[in-house]
Protein backbone atom coordinates (compact mmCIF):
# COMPACT_ATOMS: atom_id res chain seq x y z
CA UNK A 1 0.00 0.00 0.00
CA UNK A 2 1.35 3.49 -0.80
CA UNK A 3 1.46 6.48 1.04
CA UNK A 4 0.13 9.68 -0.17
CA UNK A 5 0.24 11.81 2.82
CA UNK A 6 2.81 13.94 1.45
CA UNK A 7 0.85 14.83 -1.87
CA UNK A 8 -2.90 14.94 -0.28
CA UNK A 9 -2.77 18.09 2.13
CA UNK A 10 -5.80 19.57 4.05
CA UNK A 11 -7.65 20.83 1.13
CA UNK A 12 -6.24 19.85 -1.95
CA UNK A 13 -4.09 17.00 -3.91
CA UNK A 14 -0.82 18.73 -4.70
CA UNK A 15 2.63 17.45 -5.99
CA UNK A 16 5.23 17.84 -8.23
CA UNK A 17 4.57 16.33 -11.54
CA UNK A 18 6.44 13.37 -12.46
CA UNK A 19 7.73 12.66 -8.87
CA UNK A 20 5.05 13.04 -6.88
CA UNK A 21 1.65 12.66 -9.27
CA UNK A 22 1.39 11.33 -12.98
CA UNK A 23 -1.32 10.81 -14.79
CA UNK A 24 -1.66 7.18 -13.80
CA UNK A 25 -2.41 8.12 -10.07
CA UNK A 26 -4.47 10.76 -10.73
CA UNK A 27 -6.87 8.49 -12.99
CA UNK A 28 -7.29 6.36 -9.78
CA UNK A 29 -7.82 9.45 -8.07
CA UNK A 30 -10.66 10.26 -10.66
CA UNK A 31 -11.75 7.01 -9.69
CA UNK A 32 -11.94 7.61 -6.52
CA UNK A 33 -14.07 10.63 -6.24
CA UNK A 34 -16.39 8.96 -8.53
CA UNK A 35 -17.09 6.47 -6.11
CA UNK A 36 -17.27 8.95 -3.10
CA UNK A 37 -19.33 11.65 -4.62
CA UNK A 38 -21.45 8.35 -7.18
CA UNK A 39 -24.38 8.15 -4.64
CA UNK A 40 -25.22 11.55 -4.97
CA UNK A 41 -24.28 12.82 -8.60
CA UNK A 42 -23.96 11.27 -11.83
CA UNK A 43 -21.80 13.76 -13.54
CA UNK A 44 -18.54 15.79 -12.86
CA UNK A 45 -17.17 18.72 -14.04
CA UNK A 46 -13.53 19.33 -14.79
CA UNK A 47 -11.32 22.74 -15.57
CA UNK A 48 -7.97 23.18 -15.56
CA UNK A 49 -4.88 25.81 -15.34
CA UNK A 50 -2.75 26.94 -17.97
CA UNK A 51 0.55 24.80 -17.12
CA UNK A 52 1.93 22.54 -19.12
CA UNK A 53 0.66 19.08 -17.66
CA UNK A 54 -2.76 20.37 -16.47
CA UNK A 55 -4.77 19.51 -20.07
CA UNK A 56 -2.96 15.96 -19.71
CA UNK A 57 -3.98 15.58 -15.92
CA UNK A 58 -7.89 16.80 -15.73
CA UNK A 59 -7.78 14.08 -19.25
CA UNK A 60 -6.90 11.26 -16.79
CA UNK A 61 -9.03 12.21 -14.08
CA UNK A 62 -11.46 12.43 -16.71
CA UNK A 63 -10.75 8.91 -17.80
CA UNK A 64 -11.18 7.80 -14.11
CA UNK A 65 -14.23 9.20 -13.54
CA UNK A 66 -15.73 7.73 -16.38
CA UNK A 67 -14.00 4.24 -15.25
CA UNK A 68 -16.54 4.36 -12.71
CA UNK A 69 -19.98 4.74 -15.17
CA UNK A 70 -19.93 9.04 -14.44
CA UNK A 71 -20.08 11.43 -16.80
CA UNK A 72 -17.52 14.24 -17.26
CA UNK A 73 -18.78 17.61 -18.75
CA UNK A 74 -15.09 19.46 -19.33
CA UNK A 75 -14.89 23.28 -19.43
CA UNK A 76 -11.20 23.52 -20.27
CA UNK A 77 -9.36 26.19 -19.56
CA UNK A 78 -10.47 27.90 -16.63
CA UNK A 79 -9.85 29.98 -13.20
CA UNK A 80 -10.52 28.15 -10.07
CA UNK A 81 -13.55 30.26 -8.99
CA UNK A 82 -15.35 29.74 -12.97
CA UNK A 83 -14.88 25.84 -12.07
CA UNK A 84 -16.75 26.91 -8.70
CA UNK A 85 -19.09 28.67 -10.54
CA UNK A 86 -19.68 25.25 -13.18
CA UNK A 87 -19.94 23.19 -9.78
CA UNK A 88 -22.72 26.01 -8.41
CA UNK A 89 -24.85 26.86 -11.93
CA UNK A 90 -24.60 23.34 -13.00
CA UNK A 91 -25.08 21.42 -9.89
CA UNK A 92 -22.56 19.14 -10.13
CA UNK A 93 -19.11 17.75 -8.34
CA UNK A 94 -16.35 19.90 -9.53
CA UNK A 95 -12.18 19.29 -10.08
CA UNK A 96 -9.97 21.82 -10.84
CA UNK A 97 -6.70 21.16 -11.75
CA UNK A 98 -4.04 23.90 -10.39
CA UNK A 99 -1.31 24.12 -7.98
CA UNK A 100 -1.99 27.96 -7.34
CA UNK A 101 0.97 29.72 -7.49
CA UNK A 102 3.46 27.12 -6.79
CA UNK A 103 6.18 26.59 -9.13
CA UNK A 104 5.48 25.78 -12.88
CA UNK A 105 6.64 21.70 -11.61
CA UNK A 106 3.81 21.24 -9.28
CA UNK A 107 -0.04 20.65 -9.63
CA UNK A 108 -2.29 19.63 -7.81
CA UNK A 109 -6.09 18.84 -7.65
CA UNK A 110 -8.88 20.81 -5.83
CA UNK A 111 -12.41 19.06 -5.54
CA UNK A 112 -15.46 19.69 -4.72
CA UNK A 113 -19.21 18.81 -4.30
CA UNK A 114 -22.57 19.79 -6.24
CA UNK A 115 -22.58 23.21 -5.55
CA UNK A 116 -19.21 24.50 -4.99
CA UNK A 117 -19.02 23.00 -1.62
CA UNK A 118 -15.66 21.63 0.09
CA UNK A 119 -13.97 18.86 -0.20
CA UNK A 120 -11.10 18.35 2.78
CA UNK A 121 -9.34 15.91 4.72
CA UNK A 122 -12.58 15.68 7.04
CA UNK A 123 -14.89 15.50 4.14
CA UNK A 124 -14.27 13.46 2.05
CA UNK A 125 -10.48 13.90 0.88
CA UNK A 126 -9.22 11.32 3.32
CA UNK A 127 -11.36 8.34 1.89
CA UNK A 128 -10.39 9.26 -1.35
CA UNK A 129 -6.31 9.16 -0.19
CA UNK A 130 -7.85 5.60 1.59
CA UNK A 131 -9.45 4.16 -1.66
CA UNK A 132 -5.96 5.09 -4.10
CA UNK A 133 -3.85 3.73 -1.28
CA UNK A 134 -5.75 0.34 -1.02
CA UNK A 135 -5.96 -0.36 -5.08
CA UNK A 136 -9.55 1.41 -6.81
CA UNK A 137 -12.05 -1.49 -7.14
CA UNK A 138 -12.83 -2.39 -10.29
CA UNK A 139 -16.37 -1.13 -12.28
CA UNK A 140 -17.76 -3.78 -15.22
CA UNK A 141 -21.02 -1.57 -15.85
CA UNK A 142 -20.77 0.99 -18.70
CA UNK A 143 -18.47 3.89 -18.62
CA UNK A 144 -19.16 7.14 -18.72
CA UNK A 145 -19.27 9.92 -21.18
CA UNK A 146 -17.17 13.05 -21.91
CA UNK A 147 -18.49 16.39 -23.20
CA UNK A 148 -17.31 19.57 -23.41
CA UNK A 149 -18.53 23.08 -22.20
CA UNK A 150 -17.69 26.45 -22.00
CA UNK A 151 -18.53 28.41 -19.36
CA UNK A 152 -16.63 31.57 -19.51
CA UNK A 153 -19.08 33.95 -20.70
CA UNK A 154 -22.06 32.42 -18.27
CA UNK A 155 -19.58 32.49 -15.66
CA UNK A 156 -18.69 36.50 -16.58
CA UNK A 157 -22.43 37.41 -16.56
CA UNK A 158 -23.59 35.62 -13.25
CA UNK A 159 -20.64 37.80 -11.55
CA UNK A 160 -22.00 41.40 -13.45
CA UNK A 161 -24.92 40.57 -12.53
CA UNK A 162 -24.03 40.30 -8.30
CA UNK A 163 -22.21 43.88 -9.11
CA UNK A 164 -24.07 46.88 -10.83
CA UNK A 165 -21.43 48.92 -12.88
CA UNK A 166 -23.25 50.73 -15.21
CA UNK A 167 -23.18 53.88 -12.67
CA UNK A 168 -19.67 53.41 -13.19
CA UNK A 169 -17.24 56.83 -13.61
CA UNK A 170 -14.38 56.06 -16.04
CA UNK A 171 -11.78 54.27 -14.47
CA UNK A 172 -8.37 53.42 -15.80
CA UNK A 173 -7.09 49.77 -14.38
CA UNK A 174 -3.91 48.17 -14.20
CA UNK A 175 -4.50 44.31 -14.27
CA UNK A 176 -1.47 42.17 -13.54
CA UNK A 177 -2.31 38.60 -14.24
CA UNK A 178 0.98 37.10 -13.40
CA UNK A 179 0.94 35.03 -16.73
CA UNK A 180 -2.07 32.82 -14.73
CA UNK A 181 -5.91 32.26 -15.33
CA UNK A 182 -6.87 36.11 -15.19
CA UNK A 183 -5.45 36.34 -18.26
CA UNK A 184 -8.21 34.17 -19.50
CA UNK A 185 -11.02 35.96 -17.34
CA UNK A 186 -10.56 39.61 -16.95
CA UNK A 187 -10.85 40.47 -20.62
CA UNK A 188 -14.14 38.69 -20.46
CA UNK A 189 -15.39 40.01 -17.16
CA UNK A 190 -14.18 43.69 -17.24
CA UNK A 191 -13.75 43.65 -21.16
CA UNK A 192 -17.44 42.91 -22.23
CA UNK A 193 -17.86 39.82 -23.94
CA UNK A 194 -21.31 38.79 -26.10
CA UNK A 195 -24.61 40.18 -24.56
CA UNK A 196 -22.54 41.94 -21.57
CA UNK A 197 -22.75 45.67 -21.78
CA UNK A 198 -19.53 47.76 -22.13
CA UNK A 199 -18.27 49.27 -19.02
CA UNK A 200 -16.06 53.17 -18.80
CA UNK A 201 -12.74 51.09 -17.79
CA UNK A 202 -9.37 50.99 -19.32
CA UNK A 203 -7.64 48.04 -18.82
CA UNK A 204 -4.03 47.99 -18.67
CA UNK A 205 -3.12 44.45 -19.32
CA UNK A 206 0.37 42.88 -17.40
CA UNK A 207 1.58 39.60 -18.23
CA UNK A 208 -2.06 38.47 -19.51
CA UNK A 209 -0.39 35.35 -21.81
CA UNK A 210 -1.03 31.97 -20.42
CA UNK A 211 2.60 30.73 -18.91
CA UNK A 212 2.54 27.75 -16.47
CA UNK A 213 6.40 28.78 -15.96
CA UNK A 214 5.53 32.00 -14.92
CA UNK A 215 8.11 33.77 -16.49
CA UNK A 216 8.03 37.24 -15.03
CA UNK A 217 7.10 36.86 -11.34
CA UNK A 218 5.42 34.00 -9.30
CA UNK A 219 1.72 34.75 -8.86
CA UNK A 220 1.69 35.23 -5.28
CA UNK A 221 0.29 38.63 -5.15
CA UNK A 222 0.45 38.38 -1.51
CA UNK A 223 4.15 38.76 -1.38
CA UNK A 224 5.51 42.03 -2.10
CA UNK A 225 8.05 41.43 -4.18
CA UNK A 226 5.62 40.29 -6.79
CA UNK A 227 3.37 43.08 -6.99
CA UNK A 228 6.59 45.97 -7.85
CA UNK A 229 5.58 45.36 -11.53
CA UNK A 230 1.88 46.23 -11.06
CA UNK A 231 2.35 49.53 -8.40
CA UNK A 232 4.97 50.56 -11.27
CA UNK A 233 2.52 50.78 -14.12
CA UNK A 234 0.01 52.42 -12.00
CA UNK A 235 2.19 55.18 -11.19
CA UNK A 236 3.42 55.10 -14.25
CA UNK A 237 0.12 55.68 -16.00
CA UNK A 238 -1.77 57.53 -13.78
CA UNK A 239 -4.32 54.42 -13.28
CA UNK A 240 -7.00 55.14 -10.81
CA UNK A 241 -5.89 51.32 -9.13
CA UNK A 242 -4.14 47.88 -9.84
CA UNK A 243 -5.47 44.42 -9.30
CA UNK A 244 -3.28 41.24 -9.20
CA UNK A 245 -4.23 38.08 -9.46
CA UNK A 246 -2.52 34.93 -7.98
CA UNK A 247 -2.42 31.92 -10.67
CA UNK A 248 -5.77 30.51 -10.83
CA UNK A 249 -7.35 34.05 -10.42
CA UNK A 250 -9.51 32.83 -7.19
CA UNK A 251 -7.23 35.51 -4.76
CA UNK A 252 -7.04 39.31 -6.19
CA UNK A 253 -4.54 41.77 -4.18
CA UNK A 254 -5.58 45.36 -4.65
CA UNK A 255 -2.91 48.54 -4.95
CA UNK A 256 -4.12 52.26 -4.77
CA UNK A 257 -3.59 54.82 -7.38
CA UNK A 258 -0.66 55.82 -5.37
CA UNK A 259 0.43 52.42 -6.66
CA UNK A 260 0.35 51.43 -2.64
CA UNK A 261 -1.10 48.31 -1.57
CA UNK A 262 -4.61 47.90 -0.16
CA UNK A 263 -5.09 45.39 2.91
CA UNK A 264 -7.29 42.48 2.45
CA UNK A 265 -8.38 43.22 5.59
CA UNK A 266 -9.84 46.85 4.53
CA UNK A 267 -10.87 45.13 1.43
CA UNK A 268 -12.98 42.63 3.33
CA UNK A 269 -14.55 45.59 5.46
CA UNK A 270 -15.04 47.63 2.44
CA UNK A 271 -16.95 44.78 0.79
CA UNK A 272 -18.85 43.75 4.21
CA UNK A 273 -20.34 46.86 3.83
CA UNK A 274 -21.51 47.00 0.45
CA UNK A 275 -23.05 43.31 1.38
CA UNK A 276 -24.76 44.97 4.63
CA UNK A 277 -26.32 48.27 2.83
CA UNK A 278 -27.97 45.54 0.76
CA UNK A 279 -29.09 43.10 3.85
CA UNK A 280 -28.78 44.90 6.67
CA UNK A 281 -28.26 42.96 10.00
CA UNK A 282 -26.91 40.03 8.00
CA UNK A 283 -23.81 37.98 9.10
CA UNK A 284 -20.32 38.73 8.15
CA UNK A 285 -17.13 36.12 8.26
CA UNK A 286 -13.70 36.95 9.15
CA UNK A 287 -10.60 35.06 10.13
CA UNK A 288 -9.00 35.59 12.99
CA UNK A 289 -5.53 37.20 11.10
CA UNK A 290 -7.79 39.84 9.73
CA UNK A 291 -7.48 43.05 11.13
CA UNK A 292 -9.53 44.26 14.09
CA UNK A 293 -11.42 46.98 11.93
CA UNK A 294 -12.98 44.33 10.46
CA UNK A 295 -15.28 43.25 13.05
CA UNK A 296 -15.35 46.92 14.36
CA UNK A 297 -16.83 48.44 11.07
CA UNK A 298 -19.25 45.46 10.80
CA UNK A 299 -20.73 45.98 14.17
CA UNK A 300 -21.06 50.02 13.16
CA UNK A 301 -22.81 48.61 9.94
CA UNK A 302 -25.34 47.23 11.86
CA UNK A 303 -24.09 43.47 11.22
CA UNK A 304 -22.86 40.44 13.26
CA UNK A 305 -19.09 39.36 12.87
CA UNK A 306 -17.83 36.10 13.28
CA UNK A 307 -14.12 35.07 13.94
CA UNK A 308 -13.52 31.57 12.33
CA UNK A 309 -10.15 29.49 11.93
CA UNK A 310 -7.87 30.25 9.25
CA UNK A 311 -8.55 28.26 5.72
CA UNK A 312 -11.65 28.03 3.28
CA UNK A 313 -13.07 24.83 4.56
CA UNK A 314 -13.76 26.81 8.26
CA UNK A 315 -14.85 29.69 6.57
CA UNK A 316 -17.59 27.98 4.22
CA UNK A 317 -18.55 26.00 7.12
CA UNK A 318 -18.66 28.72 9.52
CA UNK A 319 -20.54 30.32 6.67
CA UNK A 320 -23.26 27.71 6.14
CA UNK A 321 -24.33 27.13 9.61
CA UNK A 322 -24.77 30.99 10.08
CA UNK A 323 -26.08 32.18 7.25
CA UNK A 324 -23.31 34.59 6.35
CA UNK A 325 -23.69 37.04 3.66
CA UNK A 326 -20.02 37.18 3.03
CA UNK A 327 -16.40 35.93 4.50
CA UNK A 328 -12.90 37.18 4.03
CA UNK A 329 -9.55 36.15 4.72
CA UNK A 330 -6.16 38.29 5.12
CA UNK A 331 -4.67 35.94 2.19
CA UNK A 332 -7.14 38.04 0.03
CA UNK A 333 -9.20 34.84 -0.04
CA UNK A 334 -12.78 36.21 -0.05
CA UNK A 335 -16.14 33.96 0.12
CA UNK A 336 -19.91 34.83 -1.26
CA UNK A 337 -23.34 33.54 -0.18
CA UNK A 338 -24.25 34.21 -3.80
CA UNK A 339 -21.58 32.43 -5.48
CA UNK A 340 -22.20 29.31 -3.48
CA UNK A 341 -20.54 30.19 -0.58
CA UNK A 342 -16.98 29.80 -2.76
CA UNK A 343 -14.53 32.37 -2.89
CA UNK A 344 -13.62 34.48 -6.09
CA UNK A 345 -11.41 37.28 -6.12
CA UNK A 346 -12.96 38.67 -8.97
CA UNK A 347 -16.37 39.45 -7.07
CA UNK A 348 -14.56 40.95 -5.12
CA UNK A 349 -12.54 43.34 -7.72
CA UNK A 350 -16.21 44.01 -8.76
CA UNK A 351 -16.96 45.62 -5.21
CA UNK A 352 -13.92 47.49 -4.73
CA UNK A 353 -14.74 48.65 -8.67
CA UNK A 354 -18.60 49.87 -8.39
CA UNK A 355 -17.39 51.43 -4.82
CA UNK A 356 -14.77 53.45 -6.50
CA UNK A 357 -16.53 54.06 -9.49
CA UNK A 358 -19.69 55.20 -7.92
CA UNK A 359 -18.17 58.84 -6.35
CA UNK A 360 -15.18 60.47 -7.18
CA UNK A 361 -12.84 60.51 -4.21
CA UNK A 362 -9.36 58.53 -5.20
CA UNK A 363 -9.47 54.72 -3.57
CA UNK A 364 -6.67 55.92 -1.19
CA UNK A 365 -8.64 57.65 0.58
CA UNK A 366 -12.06 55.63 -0.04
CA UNK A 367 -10.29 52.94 2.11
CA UNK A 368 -8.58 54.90 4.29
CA UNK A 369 -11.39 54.86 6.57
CA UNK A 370 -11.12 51.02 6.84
CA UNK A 371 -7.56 50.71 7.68
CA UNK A 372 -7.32 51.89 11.06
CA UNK A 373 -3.95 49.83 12.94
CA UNK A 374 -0.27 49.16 11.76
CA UNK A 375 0.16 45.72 11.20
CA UNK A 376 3.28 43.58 10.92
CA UNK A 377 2.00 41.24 7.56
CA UNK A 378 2.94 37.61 7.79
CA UNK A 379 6.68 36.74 9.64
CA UNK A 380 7.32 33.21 9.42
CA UNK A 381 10.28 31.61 11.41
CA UNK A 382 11.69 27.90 10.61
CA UNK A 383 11.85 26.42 14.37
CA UNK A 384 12.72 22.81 15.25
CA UNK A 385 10.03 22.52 18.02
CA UNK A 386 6.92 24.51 17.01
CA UNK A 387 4.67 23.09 20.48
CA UNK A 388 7.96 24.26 22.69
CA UNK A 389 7.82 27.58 21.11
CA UNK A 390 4.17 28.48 21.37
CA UNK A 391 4.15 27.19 25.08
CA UNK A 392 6.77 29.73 25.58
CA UNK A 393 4.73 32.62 23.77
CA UNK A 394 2.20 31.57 26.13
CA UNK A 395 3.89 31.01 28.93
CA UNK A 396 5.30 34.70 28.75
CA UNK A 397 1.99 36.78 28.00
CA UNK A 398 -0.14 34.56 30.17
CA UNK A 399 1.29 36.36 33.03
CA UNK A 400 1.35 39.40 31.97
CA UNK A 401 -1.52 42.12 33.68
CA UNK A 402 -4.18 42.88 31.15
CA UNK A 403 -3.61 40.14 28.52
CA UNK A 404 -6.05 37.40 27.60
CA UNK A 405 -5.44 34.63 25.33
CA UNK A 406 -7.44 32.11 22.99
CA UNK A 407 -6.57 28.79 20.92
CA UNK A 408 -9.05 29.00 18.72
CA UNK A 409 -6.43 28.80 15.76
CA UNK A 410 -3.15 28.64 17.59
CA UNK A 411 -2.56 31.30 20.06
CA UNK A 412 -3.90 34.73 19.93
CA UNK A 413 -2.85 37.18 22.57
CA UNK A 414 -5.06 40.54 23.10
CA UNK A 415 -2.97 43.62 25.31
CA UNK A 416 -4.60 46.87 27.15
CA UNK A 417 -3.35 49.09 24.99
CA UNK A 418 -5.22 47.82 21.94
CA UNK A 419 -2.19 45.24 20.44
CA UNK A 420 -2.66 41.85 19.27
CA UNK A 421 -0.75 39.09 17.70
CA UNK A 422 -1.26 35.70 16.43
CA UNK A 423 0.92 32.47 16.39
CA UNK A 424 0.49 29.81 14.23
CA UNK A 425 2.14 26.65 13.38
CA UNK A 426 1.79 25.85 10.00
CA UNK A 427 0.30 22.19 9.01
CA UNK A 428 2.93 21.49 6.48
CA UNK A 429 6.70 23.39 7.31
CA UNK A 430 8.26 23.59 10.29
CA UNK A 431 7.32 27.08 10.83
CA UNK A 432 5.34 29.27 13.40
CA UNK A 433 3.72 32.02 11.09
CA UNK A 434 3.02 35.49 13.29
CA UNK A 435 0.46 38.29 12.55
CA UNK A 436 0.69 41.36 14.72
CA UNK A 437 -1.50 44.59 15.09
CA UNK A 438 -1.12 47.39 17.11
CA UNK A 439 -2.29 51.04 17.15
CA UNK A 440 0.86 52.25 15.58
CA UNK A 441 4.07 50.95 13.96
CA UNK A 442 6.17 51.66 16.46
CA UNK A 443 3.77 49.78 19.09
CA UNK A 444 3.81 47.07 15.97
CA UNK A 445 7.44 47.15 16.47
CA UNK A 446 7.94 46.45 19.55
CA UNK A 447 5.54 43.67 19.95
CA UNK A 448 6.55 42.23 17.14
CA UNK A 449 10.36 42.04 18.38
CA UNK A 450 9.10 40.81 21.97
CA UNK A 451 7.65 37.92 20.45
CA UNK A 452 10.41 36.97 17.71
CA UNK A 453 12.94 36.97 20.66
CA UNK A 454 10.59 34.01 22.29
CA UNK A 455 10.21 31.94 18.67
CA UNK A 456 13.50 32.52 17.93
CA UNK A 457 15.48 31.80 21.04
């Protein structure tokens, strides 16, 4: 029996190709979700990423689905949030083949059931590892059929229609793609595309061609580095804002016109209460990284906030059993009742458009009033005990006057004065990952250096 721990991760099937997953696995793993997902659903739809091996991967997994007397209904090329959308519109199991923005020799596999909803480790992810590992039985009834569908324009209209842009003032935008799937949906979405009607926006197109090697940056919009491109060009031409997009387009990163980067975190407020003004009262997810503002402006907004875990599979579950209108993440993940509960960046680059287009105040200072504390980002440290370490974090501030501290998602640690910071061991390095936010940066500095000298020791 093999072991495919290291390739099936909490939420996804990921690997690098050739080593780790060929196409012979990943027909048994085709197989295998056929049989989990067979009681319920007859059919499964399949998209994939523009790298190299993804058309040759989603065609296995399409030959082991059918192995097991499903039928396949293909939409090709597509981002990660249009195969949610397929899954949603067409009621149906979904696989999308992508490894994100990993390097151009991984890829990976991210399922899920009829309507968009999650497939992890505790839903159904680890029987499927459990089937591959023990040998897929044989099926000696008919297979299944393959047919192909596009999407993209369906996909494009469902999303203008969640957003009203008519309104819309001119806006010139700076879209860096990162040579990954928003190539393929932006000049659809924003562009106009058969009965859609035009919109007043300029798009300034970066890196739009289809490039599994991702020749010019990784798409990771969340690391600085990879957004110096994008703030460029919006300086450079005056754009009114920039969007990036991370390789299968389901995360977008916003920058200002000052070509400075917008925090997911006043992103998710902004959008919270755009989603509020239209039901008022309703329920609003946030993860517990996200800045405090979040929950703050919600409240003002006359809505409920609720702190979840980090990851999408606690977020659309935390969503569900509330009723949540909308959930966002720091990782510029963000979640929508009315895209199944699945998340899709650009939904979200619709919100922050219409609420910039819609009055004529720059976006600096339209989100200025949802960024209210310094924050540290993201500071991950390699450590060779990772329980050790966050004992000693909480051995520290546990006994400190005025501090109070949770484990809802490692340990979060709340000071008088306002600070906060987050420890978390990650579920597949050997790394502690810490958020901090404070009133100001020099508070954020501090606190930040307090608890590095603990991890780090």
């Amino acid at each position: 029996m093999s072991d495919l721990s290291g390739i099936v991760k909490a939420y996804d099937i990921r690997g690098v190709v050739g080593e780790q997953i060929d196409a012979g696995l990943v027909r048994d793993f085709g197989a295998a979700f056929a049989l989990l997902i067979k009681p319920d659903s007859p059919s499964v739809v399949i998209g994939h990423d523009m790298r190299d091996s993804s058309p040759g991967l989603a065609e296995a997994f399409a030959d082991g689905v059918t192995s097991q007397g499903l039928d396949v209904v293909s939409i090709g090329l597509a981002s990660t949030d249009q195969l949610y959308f397929a899954s949603g519109s067409l009621d149906m199991p979904g696989a999308m083949f992508t490894a994100s923005h990993n390097p151009a020799k991984y890829n990976g596999i991210k399922l899920c059931r009829a309507g968009a909803a999650p497939v992890g480790q505790d839903s159904g992810l680890s029987e499927i590892r459990d089937t591959v590992e023990n040998g897929v039985p044989a099926f000696s009834g008919q297979r299944g059929t393959v047919t192909e569908r596009d999407v993209l324009a369906e996909y494009a209209a469902y999303l203008r229609g969640l957003v009203d842009l008519t309104g819309s003032r001119p806006l010139k935008i700076v879209v860096d793609a990162g040579n990954g799937m928003g190539g393929h949906t932006v000049p659809t979405v924003l562009g106009g595309a058969g009965d859609l009607a035009a919109l007043p926006f300029e798009i300034v197109p970066l890196y739009f061609e289809l490039d599994g090697s991702f020749p010019n940056h990784e798409a990771n919009p969340l690391d600085p580095k990879n957004i110096v491109d994008l703030q460029a060009k919006v300086r450079e031409v005056g754009a009114d804002l920039g969007l990036a997009f991370d390789g299968d387009a389901d995360r977008c990163f916003v920058v200002d016109e000052k070509g400075d980067p917008v925090s997911p975190s006043a992103v998710t407020a902004l959008v919270a209460t755009r989603e509020l003004a239209k039901e008022p009262g309703a329920t609003i997810i946030h993860n517990l990284i996200t800045s405090h503002a979040v929950p703050e402006i919600v409240a003002e907004h006359g809505g409920t906030a609720v702190r979840t875990r980090v990851g999408h599979s606690f977020i659309k579950q935390e969503m569900a059993a509330t009723g949540a209108i909308f959930g966002g993440e720091h990782s510029a993940h963000y979640y929508f009742r009315d895209f199944w509960r699945a998340d899709t960046g650009m939904l979200a680059a619709l919100h922050v458009l219409a609420a910039l287009g819609e009055q004529e105040r720059p976006l600096s200072e339209l989100t200025a009033q949802f960024s209210r504390y310094a924050a540290s980002g993201e500071i991950n440290s390699t450590v060779s005990d990772q329980v050790a370490r966050l004992n000693a974090v909480k051995d520290t501030f546990g006994a400190r006057d005025g501090a109070t501290l949770d484990e809802l998602d490692g340990l979060t640690v709340r000071l008088g004065d306002g600070s906060w910071f987050n420890l978390r061991a990650s579920n597949t390095e050997p790394l502690l990952r810490l958020n901090v936010e404070a009133p100001d940066t020099a508070a954020v500095r501090a606190l930040t250096d307090e608890v590095l000298a603990i991890v780090r020791a």
